[in-house]
PDB file of N, CA and C in Angstrom:
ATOM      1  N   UNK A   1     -24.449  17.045  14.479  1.00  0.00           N
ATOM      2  CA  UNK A   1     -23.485  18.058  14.830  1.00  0.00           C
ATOM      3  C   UNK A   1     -22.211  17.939  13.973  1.00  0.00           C
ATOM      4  N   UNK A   2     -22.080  16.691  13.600  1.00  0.00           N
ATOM      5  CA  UNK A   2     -20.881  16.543  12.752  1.00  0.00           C
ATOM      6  C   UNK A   2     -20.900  16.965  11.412  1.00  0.00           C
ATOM      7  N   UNK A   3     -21.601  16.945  10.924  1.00  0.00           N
ATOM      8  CA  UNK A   3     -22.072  17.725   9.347  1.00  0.00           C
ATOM      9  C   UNK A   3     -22.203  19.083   9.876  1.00  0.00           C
ATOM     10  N   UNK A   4     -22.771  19.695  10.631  1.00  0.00           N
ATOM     11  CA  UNK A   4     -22.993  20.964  10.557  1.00  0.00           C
ATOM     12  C   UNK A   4     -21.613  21.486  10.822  1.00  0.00           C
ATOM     13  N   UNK A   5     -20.597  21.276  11.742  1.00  0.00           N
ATOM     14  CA  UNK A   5     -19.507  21.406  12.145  1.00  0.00           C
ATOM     15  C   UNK A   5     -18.287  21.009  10.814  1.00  0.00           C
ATOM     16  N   UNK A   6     -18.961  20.062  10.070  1.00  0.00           N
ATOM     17  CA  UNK A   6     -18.211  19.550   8.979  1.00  0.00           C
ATOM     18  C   UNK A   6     -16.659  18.562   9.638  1.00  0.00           C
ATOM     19  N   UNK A   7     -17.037  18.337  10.272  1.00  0.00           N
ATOM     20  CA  UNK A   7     -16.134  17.026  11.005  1.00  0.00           C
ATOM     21  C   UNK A   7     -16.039  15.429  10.492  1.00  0.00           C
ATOM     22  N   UNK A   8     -14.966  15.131  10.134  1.00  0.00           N
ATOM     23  CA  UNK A   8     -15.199  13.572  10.036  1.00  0.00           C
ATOM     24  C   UNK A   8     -15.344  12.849  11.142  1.00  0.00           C
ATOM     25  N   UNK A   9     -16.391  11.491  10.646  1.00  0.00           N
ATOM     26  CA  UNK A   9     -16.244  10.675  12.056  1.00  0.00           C
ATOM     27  C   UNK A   9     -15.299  10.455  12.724  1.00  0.00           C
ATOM     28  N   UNK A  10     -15.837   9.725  14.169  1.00  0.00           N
ATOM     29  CA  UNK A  10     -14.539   9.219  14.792  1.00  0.00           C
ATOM     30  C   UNK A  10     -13.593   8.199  14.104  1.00  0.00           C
ATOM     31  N   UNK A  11     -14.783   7.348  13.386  1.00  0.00           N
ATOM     32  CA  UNK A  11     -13.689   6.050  12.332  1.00  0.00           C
ATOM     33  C   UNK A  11     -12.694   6.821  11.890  1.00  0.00           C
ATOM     34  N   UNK A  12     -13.101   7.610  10.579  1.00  0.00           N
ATOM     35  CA  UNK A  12     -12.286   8.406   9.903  1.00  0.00           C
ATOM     36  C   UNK A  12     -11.198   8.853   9.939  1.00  0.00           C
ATOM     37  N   UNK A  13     -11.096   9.600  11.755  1.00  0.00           N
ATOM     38  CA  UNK A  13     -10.374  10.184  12.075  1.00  0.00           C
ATOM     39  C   UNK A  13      -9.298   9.331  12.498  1.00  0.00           C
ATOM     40  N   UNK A  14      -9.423   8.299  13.056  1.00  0.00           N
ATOM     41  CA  UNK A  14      -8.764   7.086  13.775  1.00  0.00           C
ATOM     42  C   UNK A  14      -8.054   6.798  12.613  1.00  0.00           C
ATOM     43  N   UNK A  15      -8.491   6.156  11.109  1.00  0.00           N
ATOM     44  CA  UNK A  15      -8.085   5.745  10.431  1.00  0.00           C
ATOM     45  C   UNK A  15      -6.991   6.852   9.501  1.00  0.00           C
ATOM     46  N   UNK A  16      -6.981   7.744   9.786  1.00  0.00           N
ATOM     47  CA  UNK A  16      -6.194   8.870   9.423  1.00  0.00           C
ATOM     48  C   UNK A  16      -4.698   8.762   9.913  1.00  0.00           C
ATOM     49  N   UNK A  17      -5.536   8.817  11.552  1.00  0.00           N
ATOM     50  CA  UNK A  17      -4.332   8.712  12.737  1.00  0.00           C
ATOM     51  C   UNK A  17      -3.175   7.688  12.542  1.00  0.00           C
ATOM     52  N   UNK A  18      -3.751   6.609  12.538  1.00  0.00           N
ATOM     53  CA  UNK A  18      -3.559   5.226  12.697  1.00  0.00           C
ATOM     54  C   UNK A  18      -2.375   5.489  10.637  1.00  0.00           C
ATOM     55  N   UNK A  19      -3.124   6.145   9.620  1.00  0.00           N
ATOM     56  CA  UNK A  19      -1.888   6.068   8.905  1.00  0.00           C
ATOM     57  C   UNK A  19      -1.073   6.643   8.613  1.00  0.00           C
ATOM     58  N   UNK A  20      -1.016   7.819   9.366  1.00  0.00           N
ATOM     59  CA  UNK A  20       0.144   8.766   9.733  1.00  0.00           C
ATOM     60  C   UNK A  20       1.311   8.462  10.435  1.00  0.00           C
ATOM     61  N   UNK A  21       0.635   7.605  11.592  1.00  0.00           N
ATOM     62  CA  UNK A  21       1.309   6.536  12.395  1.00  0.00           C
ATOM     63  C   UNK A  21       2.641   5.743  11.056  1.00  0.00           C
ATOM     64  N   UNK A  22       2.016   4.916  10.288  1.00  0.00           N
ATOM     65  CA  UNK A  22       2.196   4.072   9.992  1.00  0.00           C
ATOM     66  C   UNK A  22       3.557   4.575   9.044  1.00  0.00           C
ATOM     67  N   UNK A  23       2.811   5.980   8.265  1.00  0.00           N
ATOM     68  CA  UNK A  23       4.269   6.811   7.722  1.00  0.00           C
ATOM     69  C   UNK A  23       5.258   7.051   8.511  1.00  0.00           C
ATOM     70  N   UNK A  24       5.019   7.491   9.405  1.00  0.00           N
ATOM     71  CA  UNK A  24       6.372   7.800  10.631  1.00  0.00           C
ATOM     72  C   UNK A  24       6.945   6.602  11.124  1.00  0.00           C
ATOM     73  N   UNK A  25       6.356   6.176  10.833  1.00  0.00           N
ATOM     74  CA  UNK A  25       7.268   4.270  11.316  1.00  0.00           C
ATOM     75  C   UNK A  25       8.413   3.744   9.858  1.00  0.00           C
ATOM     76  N   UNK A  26       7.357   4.055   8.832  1.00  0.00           N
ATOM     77  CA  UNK A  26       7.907   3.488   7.088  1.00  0.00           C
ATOM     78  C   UNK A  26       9.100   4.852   7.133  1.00  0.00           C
ATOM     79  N   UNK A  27       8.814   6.328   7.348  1.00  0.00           N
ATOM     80  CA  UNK A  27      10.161   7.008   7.032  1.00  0.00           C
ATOM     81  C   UNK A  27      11.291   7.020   8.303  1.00  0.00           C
ATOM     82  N   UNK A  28      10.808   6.251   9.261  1.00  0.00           N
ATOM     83  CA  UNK A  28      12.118   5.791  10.739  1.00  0.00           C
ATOM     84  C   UNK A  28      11.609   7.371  11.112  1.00  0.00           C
ATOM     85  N   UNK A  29      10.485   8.208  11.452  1.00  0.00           N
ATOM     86  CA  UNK A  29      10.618   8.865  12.112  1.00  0.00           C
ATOM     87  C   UNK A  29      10.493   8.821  13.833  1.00  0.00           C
ATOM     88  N   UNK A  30       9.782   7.541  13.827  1.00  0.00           N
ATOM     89  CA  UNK A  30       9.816   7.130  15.291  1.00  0.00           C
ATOM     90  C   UNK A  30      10.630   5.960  15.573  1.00  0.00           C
ATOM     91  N   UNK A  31      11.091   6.455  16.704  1.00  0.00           N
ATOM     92  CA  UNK A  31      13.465   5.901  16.734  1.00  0.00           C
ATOM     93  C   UNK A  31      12.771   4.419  17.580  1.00  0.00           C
ATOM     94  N   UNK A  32      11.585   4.239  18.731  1.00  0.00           N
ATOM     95  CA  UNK A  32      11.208   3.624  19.174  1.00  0.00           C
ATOM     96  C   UNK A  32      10.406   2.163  18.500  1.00  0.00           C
ATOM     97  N   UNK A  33       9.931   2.229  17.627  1.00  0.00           N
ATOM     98  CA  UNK A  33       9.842   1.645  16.440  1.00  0.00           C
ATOM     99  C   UNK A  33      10.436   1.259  15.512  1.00  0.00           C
ATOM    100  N   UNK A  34      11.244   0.334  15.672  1.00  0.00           N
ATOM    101  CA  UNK A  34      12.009  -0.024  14.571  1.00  0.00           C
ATOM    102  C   UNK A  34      11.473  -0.376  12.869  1.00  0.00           C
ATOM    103  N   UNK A  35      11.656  -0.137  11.744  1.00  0.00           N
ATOM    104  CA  UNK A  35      11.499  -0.187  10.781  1.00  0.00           C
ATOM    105  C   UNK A  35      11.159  -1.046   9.781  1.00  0.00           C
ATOM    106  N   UNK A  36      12.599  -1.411  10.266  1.00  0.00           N
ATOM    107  CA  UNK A  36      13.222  -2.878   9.915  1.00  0.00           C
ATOM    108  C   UNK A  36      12.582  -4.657  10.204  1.00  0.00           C
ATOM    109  N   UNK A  37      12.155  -4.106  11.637  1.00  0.00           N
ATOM    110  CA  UNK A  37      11.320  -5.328  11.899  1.00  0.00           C
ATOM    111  C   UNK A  37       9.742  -5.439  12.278  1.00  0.00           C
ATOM    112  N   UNK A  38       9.632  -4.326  11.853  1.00  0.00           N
ATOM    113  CA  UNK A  38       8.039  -4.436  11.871  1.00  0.00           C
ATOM    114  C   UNK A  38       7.168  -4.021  10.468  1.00  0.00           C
ATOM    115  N   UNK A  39       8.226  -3.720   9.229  1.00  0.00           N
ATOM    116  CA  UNK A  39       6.969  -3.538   7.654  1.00  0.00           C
ATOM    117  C   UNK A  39       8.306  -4.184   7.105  1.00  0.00           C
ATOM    118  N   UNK A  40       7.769  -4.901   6.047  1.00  0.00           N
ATOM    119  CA  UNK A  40       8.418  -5.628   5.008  1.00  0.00           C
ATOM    120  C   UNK A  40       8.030  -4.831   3.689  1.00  0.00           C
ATOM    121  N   UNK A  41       8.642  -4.399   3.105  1.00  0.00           N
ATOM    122  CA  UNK A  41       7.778  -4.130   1.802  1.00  0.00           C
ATOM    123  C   UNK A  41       8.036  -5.100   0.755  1.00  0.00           C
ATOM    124  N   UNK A  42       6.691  -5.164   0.352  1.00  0.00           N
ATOM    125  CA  UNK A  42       6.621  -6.389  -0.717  1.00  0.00           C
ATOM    126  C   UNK A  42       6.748  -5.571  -2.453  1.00  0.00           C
ATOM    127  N   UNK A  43       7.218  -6.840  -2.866  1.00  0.00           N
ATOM    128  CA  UNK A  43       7.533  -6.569  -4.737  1.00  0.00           C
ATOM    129  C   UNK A  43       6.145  -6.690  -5.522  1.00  0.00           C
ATOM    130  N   UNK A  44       5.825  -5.619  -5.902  1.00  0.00           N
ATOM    131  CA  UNK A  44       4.462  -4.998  -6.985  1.00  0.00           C
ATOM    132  C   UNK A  44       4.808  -5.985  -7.758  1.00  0.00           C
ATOM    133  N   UNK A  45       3.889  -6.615  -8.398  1.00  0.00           N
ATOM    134  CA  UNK A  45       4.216  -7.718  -9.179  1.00  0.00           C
ATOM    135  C   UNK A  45       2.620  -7.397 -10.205  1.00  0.00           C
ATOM    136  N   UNK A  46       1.657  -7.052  -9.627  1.00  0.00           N
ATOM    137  CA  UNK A  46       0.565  -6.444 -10.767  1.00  0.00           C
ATOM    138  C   UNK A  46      -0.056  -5.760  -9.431  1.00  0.00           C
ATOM    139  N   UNK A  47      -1.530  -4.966 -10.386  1.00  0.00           N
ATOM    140  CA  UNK A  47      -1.938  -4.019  -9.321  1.00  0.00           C
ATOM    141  C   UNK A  47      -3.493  -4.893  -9.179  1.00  0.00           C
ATOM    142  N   UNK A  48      -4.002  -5.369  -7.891  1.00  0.00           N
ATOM    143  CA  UNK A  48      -4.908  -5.963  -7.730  1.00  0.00           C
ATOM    144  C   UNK A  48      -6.080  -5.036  -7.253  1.00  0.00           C
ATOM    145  N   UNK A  49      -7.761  -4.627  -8.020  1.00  0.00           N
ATOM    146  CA  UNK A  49      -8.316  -4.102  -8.101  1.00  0.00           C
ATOM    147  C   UNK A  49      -9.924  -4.627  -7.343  1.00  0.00           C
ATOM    148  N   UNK A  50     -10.141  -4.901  -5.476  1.00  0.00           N
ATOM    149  CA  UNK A  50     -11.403  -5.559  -5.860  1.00  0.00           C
ATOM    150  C   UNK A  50     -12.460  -4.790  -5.730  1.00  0.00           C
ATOM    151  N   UNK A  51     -13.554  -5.279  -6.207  1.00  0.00           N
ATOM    152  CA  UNK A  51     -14.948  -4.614  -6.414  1.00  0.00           C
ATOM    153  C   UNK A  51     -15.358  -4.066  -4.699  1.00  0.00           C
ATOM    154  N   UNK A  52     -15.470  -3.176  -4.676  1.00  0.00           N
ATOM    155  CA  UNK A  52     -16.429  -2.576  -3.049  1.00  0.00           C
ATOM    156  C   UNK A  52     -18.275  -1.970  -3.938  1.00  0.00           C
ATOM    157  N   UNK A  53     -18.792  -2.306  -2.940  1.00  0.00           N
ATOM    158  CA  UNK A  53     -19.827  -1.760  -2.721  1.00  0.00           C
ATOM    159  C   UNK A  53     -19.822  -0.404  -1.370  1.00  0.00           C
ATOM    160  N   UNK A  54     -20.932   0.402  -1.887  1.00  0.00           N
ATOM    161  CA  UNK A  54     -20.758   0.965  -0.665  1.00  0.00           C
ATOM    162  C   UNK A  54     -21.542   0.597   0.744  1.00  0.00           C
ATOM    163  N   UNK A  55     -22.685  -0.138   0.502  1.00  0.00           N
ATOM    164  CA  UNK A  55     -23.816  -0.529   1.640  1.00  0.00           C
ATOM    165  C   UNK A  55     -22.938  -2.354   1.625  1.00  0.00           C
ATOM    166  N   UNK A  56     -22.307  -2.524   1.572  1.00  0.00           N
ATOM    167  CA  UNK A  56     -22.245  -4.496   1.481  1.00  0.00           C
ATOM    168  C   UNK A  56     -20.519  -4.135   2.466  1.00  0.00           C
ATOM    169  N   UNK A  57     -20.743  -4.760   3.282  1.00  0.00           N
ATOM    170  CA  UNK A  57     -18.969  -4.859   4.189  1.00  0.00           C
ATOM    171  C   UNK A  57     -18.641  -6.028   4.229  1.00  0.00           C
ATOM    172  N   UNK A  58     -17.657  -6.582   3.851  1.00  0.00           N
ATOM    173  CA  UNK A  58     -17.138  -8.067   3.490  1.00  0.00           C
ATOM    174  C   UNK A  58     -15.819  -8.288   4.066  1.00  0.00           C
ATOM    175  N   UNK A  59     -15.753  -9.289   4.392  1.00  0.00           N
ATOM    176  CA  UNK A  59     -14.246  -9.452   4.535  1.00  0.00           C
ATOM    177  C   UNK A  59     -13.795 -10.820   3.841  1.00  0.00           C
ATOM    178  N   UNK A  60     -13.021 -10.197   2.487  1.00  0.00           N
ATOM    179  CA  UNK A  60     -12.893 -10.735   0.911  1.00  0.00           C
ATOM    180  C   UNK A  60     -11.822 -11.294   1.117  1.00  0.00           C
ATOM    181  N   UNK A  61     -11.086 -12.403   1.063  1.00  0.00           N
ATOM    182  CA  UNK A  61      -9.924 -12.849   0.924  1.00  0.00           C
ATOM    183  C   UNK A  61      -9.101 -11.874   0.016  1.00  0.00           C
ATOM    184  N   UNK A  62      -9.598 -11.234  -1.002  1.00  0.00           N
ATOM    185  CA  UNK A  62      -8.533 -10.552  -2.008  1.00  0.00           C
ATOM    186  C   UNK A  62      -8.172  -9.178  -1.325  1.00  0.00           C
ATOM    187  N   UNK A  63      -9.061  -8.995  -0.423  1.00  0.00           N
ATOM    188  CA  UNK A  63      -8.781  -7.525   0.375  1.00  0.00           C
ATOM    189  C   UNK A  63      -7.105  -7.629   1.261  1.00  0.00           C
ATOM    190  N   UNK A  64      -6.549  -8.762   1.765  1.00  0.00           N
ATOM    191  CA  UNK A  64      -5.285  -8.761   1.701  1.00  0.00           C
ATOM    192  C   UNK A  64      -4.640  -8.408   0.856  1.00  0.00           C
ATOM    193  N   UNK A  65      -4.842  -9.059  -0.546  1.00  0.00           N
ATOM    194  CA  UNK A  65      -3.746  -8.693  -1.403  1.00  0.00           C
ATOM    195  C   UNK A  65      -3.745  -7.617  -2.257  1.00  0.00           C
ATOM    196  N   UNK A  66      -4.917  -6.800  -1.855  1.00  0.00           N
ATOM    197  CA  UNK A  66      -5.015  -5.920  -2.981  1.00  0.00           C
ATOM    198  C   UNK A  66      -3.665  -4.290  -2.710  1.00  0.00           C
ATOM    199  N   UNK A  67      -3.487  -4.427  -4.126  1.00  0.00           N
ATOM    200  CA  UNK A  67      -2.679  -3.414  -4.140  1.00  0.00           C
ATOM    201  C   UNK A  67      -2.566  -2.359  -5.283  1.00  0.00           C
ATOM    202  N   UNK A  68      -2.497  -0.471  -4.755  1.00  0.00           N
ATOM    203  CA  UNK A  68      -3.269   0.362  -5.341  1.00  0.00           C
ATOM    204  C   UNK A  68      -2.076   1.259  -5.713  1.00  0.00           C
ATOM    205  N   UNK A  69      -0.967   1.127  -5.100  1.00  0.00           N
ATOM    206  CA  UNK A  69      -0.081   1.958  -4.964  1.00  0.00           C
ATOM    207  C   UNK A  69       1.488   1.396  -4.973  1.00  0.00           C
ATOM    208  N   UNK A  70       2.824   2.394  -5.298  1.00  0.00           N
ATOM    209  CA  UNK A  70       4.200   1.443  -5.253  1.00  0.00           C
ATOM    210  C   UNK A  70       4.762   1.250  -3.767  1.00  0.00           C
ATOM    211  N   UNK A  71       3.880   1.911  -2.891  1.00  0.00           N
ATOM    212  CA  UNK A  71       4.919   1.216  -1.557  1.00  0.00           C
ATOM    213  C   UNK A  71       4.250   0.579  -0.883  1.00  0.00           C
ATOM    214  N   UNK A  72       4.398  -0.781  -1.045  1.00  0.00           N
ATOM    215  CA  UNK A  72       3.534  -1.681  -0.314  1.00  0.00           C
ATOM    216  C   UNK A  72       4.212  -2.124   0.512  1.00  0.00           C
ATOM    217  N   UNK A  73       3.365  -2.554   2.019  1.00  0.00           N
ATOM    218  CA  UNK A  73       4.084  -3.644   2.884  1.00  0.00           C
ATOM    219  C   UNK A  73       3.089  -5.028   2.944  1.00  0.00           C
ATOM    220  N   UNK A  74       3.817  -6.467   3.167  1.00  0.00           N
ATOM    221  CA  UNK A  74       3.169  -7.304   2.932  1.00  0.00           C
ATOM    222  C   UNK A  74       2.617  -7.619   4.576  1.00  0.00           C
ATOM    223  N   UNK A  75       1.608  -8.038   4.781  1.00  0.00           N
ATOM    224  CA  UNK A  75       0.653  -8.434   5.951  1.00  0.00           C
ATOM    225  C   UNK A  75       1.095 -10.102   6.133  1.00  0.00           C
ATOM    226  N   UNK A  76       1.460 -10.181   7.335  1.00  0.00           N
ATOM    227  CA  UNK A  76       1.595 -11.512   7.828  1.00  0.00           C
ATOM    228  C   UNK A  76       0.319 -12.390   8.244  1.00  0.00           C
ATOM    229  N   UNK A  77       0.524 -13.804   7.530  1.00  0.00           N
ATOM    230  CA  UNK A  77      -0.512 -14.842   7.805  1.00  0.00           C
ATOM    231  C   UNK A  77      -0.868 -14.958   8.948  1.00  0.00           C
ATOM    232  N   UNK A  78      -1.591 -14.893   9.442  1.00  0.00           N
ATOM    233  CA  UNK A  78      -2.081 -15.647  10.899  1.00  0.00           C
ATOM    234  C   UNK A  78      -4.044 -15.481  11.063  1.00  0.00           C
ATOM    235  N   UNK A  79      -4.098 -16.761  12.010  1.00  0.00           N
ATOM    236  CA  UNK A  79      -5.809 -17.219  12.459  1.00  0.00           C
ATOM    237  C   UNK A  79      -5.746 -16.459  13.886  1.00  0.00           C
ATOM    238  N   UNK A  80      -5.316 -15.701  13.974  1.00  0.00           N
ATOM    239  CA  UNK A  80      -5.990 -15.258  15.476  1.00  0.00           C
ATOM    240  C   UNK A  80      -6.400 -13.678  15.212  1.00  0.00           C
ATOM    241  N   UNK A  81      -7.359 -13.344  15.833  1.00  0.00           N
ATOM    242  CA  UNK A  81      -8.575 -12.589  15.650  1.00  0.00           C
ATOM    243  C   UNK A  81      -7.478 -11.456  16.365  1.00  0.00           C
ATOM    244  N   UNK A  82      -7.199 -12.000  17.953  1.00  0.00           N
ATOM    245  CA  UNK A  82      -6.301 -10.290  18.328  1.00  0.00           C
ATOM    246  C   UNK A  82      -5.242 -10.007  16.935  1.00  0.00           C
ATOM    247  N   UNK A  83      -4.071 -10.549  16.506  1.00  0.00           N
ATOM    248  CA  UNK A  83      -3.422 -10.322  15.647  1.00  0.00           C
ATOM    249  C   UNK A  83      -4.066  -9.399  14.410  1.00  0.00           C
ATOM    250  N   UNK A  84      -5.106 -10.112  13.711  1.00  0.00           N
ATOM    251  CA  UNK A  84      -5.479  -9.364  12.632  1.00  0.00           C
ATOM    252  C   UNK A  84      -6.249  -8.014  13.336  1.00  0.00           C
ATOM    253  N   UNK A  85      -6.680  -7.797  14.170  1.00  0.00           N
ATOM    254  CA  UNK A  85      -6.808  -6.565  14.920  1.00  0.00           C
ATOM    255  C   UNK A  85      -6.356  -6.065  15.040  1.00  0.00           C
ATOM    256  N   UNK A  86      -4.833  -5.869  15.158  1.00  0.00           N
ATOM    257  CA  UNK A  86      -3.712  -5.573  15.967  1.00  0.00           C
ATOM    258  C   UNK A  86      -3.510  -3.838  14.733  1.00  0.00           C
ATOM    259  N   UNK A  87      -2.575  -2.856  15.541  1.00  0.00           N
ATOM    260  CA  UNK A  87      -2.386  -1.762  14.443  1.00  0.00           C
ATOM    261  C   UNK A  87      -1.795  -2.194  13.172  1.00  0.00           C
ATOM    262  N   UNK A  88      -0.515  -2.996  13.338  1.00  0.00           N
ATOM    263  CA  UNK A  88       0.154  -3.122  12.013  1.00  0.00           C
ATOM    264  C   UNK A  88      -0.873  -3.956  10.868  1.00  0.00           C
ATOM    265  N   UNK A  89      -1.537  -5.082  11.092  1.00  0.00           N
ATOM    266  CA  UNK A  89      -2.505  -5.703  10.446  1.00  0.00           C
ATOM    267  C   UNK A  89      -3.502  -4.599   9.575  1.00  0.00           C
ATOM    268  N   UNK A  90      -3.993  -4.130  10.832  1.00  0.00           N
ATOM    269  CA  UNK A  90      -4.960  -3.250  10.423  1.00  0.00           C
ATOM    270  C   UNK A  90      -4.506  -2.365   9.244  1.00  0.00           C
ATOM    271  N   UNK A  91      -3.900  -1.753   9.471  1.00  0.00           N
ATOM    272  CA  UNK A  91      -3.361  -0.297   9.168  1.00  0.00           C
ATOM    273  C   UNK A  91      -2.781  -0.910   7.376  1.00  0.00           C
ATOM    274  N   UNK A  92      -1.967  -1.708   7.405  1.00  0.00           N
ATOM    275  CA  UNK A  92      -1.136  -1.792   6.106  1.00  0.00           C
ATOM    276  C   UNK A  92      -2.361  -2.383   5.385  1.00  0.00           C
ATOM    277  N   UNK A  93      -3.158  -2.827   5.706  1.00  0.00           N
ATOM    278  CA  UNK A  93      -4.248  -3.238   4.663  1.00  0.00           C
ATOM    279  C   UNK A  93      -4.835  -2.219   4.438  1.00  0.00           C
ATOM    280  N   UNK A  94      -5.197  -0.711   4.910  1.00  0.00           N
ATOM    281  CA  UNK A  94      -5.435   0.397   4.389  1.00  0.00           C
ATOM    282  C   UNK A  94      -4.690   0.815   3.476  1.00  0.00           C
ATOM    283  N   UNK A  95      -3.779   0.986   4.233  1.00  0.00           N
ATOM    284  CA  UNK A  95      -2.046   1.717   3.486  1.00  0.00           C
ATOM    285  C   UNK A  95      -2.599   1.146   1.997  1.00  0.00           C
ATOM    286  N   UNK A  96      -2.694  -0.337   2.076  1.00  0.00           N
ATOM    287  CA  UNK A  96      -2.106  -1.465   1.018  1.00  0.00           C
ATOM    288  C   UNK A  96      -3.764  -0.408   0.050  1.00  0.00           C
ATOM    289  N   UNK A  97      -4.421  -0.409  -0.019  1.00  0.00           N
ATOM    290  CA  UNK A  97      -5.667   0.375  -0.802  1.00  0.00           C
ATOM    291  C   UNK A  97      -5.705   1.614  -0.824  1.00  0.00           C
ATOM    292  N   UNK A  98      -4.712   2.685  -0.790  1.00  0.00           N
ATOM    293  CA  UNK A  98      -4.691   3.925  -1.151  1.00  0.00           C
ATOM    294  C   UNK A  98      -3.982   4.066  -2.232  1.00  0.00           C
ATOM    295  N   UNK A  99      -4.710   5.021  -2.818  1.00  0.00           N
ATOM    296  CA  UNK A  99      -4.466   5.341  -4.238  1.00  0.00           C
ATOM    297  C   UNK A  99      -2.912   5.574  -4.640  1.00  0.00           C
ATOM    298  N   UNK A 100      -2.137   5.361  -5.628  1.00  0.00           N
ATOM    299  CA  UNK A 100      -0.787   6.072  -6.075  1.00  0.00           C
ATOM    300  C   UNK A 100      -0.977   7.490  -5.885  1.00  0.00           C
ATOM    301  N   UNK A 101      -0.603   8.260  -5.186  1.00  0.00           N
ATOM    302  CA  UNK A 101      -0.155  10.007  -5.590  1.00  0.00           C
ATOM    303  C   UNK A 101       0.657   9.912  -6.071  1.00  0.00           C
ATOM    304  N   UNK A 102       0.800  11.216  -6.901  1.00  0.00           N
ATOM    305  CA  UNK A 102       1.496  11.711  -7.568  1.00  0.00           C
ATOM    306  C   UNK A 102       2.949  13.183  -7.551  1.00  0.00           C
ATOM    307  N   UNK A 103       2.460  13.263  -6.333  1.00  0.00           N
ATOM    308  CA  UNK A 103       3.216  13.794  -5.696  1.00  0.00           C
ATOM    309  C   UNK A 103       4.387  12.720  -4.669  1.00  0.00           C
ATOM    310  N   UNK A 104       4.904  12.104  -4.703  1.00  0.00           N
ATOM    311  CA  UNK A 104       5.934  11.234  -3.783  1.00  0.00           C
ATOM    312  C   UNK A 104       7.153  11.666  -3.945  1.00  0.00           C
ATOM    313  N   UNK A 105       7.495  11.892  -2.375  1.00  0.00           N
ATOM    314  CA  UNK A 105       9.288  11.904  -1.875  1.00  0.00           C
ATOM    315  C   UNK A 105       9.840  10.941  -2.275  1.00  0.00           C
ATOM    316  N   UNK A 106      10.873  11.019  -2.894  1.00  0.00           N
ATOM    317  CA  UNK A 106      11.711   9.658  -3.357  1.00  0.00           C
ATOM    318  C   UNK A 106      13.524   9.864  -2.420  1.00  0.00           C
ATOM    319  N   UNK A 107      13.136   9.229  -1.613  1.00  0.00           N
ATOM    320  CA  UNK A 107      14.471   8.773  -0.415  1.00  0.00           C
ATOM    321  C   UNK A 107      15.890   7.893  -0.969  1.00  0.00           C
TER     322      UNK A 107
END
């Protein structure tokens, strides 16, 4: 039904959500969320590129650091499974692998 309808999955959609979220937090559009203490943005220092497959799901040590784009936020260390679950974890390691556009607001 989802192809015929032409719908993205539920992942998809979540992961959409979840970084729209994450913009409205990075431009202070949500006042409840502070800014300041919840994304750090880190200094581009080179652009880190790793290999994906599309059938192989890994979880790569370099998939933290990889970075695709100039506004990065850096992901905090931690061993606990809720944490790296958690939205901000999640989410900026997406953020952190989307492409540069070329179109960007400059604030």
């Amino acid at each position: 039904m989802l192809k015929q309808l032409e719908l993205p999955s539920l992942q998809e959609r979540r992961k959409i959500n979840r970084l729209v979220m994450l913009y409205k937090v990075a431009e202070v559009l949500v006042p409840a969320i502070p800014a300041t203490e919840c994304l750090k943005t880190a200094s581009v220092k080179r652009h880190i590129k790793a290999k994906q497959y599309r059938d192989c799901v890994t979880s790569n040590i370099i998939d933290n650091q990889v970075i695709n784009n100039d506004r990065v936020f850096v992901i905090k260390n931690t061993n606990s499974l809720q944490f790296n679950n958690s939205f901000f974890v999640k989410t900026i390691m997406v953020w952190n692998h989307l492409e540069k556009s070329g179109s960007r607001r400059d604030s």
